[in-house]
N, C-alpha and C. Protein backbone atom coordinates (compact mmCIF):
# COMPACT_ATOMS: atom_id res chain seq x y z
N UNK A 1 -126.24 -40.46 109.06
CA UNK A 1 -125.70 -40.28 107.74
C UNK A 1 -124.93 -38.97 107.72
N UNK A 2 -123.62 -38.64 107.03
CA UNK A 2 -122.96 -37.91 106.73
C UNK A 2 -123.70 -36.80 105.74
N UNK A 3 -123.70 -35.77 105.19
CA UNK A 3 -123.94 -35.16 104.15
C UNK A 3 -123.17 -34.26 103.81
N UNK A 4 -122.79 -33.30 102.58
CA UNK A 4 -122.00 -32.69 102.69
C UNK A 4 -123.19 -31.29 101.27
N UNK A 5 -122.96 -29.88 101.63
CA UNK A 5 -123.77 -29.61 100.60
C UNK A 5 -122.90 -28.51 99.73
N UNK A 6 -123.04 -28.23 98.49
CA UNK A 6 -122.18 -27.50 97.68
C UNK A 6 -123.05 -27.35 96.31
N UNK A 7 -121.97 -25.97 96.21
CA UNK A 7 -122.54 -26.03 93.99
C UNK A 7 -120.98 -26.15 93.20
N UNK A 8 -121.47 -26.15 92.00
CA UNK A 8 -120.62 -26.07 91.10
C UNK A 8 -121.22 -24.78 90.21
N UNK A 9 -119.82 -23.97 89.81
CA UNK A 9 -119.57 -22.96 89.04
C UNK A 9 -118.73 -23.07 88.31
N UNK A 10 -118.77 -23.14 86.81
CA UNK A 10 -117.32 -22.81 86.16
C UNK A 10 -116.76 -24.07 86.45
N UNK A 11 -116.80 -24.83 86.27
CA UNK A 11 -116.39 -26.10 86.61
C UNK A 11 -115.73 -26.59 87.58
N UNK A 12 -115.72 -25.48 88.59
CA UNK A 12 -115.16 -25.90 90.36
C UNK A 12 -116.26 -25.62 91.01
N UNK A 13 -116.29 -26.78 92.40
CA UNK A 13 -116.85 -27.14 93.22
C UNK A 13 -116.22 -26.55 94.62
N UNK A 14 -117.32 -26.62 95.47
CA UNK A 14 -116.95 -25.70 96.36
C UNK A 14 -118.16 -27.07 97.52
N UNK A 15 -117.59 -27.33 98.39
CA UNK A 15 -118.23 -27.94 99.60
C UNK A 15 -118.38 -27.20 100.92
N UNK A 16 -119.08 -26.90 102.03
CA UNK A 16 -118.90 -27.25 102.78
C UNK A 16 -119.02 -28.32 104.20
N UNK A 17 -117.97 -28.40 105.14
CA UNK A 17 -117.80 -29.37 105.86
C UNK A 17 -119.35 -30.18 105.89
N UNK A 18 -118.86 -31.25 105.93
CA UNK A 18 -119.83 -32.55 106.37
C UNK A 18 -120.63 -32.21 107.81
N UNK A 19 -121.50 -32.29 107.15
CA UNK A 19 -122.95 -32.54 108.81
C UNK A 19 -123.06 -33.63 108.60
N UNK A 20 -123.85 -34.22 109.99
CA UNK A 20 -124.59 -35.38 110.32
C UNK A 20 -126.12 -34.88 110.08
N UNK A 21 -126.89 -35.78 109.98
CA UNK A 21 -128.15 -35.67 109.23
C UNK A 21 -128.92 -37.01 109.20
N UNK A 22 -129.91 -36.89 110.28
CA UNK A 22 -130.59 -38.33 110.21
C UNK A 22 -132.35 -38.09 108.95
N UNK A 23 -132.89 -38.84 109.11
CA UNK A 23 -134.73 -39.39 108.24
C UNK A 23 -134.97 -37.60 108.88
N UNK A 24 -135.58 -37.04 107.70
CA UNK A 24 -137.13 -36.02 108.53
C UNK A 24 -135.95 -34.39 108.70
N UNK A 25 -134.61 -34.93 108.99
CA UNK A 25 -134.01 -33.26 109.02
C UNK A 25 -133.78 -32.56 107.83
N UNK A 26 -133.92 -31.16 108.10
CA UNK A 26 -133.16 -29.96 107.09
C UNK A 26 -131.91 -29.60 107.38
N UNK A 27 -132.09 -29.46 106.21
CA UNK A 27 -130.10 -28.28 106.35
C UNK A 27 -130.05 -27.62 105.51
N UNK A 28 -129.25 -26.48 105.59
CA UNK A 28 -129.06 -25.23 104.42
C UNK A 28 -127.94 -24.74 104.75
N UNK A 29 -127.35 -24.16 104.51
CA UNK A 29 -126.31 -23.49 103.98
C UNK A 29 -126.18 -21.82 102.92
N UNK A 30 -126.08 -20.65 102.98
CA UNK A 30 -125.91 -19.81 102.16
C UNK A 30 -124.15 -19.47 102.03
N UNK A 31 -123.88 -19.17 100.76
CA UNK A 31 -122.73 -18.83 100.54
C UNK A 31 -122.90 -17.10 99.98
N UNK A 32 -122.08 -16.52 100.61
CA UNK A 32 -121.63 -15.01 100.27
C UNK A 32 -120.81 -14.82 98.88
N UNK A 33 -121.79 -15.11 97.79
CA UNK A 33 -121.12 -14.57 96.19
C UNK A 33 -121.18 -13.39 96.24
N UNK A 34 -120.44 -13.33 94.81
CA UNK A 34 -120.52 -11.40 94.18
C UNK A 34 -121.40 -11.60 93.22
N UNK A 35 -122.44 -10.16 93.12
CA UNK A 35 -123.61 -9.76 92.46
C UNK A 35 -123.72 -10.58 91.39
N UNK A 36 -122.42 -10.69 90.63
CA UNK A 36 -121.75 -11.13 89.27
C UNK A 36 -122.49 -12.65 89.09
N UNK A 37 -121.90 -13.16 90.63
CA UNK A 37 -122.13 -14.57 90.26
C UNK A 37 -123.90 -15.11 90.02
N UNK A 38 -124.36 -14.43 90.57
CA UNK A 38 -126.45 -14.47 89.91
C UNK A 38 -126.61 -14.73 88.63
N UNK A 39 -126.03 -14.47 87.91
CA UNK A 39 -126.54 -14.91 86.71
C UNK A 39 -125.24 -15.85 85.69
N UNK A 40 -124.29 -16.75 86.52
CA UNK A 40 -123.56 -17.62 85.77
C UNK A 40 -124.19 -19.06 86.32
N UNK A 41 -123.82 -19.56 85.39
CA UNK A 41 -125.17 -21.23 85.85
C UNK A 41 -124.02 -21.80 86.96
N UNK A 42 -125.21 -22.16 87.78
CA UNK A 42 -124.78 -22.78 89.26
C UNK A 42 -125.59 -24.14 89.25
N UNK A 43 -124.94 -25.13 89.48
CA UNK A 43 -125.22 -26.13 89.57
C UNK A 43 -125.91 -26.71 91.60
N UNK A 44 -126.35 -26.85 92.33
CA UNK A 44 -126.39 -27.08 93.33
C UNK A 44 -126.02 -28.69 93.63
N UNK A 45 -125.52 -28.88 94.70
CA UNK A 45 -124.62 -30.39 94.65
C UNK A 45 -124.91 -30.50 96.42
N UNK A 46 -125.39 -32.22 96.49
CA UNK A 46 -125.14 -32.74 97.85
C UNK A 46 -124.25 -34.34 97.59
N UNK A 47 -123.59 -33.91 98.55
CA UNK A 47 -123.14 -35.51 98.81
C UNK A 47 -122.92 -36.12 99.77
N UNK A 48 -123.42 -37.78 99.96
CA UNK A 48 -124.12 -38.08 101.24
C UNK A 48 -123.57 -39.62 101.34
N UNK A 49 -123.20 -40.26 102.39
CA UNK A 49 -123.12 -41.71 102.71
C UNK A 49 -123.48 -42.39 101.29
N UNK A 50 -123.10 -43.37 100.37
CA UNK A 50 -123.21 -44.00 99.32
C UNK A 50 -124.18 -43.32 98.31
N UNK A 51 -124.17 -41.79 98.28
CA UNK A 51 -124.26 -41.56 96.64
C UNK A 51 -124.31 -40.09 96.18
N UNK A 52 -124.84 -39.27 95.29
CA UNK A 52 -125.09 -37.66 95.24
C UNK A 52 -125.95 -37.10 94.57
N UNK A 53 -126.20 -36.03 95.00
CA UNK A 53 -127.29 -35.57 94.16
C UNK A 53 -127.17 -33.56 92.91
N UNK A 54 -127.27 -33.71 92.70
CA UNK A 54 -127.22 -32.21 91.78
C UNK A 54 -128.19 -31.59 91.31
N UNK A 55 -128.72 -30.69 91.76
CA UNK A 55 -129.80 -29.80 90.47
C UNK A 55 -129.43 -29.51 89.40
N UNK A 56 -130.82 -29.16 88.86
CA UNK A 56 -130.52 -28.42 87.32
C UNK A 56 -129.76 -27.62 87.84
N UNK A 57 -128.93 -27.25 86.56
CA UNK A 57 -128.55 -25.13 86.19
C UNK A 57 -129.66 -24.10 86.57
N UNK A 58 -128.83 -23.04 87.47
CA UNK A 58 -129.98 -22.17 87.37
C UNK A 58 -129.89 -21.09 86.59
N UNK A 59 -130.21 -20.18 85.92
CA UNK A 59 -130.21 -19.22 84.91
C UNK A 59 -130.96 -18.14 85.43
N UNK A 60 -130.05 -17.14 85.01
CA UNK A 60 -130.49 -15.75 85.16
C UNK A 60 -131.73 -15.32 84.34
């Protein structure tokens, strides 16, 4: 299976590149924000072979 993992801020999305990802694996990803961005609601976003997923907002 493909996956791809990202958030949304401010109403743009930000991905990066697609991994492969079989049953039972992890994956993570950190992105290098500014201090600033900690407390504007971030949405967390995956998207994967036929469908997606999003967290809540997180709040400062």
């Amino acid at each position: 299976m493909s996956a791809q993992l990202g958030y949304s801020r401010g109403g743009t999305s930000h991905y990066v590149s697609a991994v492969s990802i079989s049953s039972g694996q992890n994956k993570s990803h950190t992105w290098a924000l500014a201090e600033s961005a900690y407390c504007t609601s971030t949405i967390g976003l995956l998207k994967y072979t036929g469908g997606s997923y999003q967290t809540p907002a997180s709040h400062c």
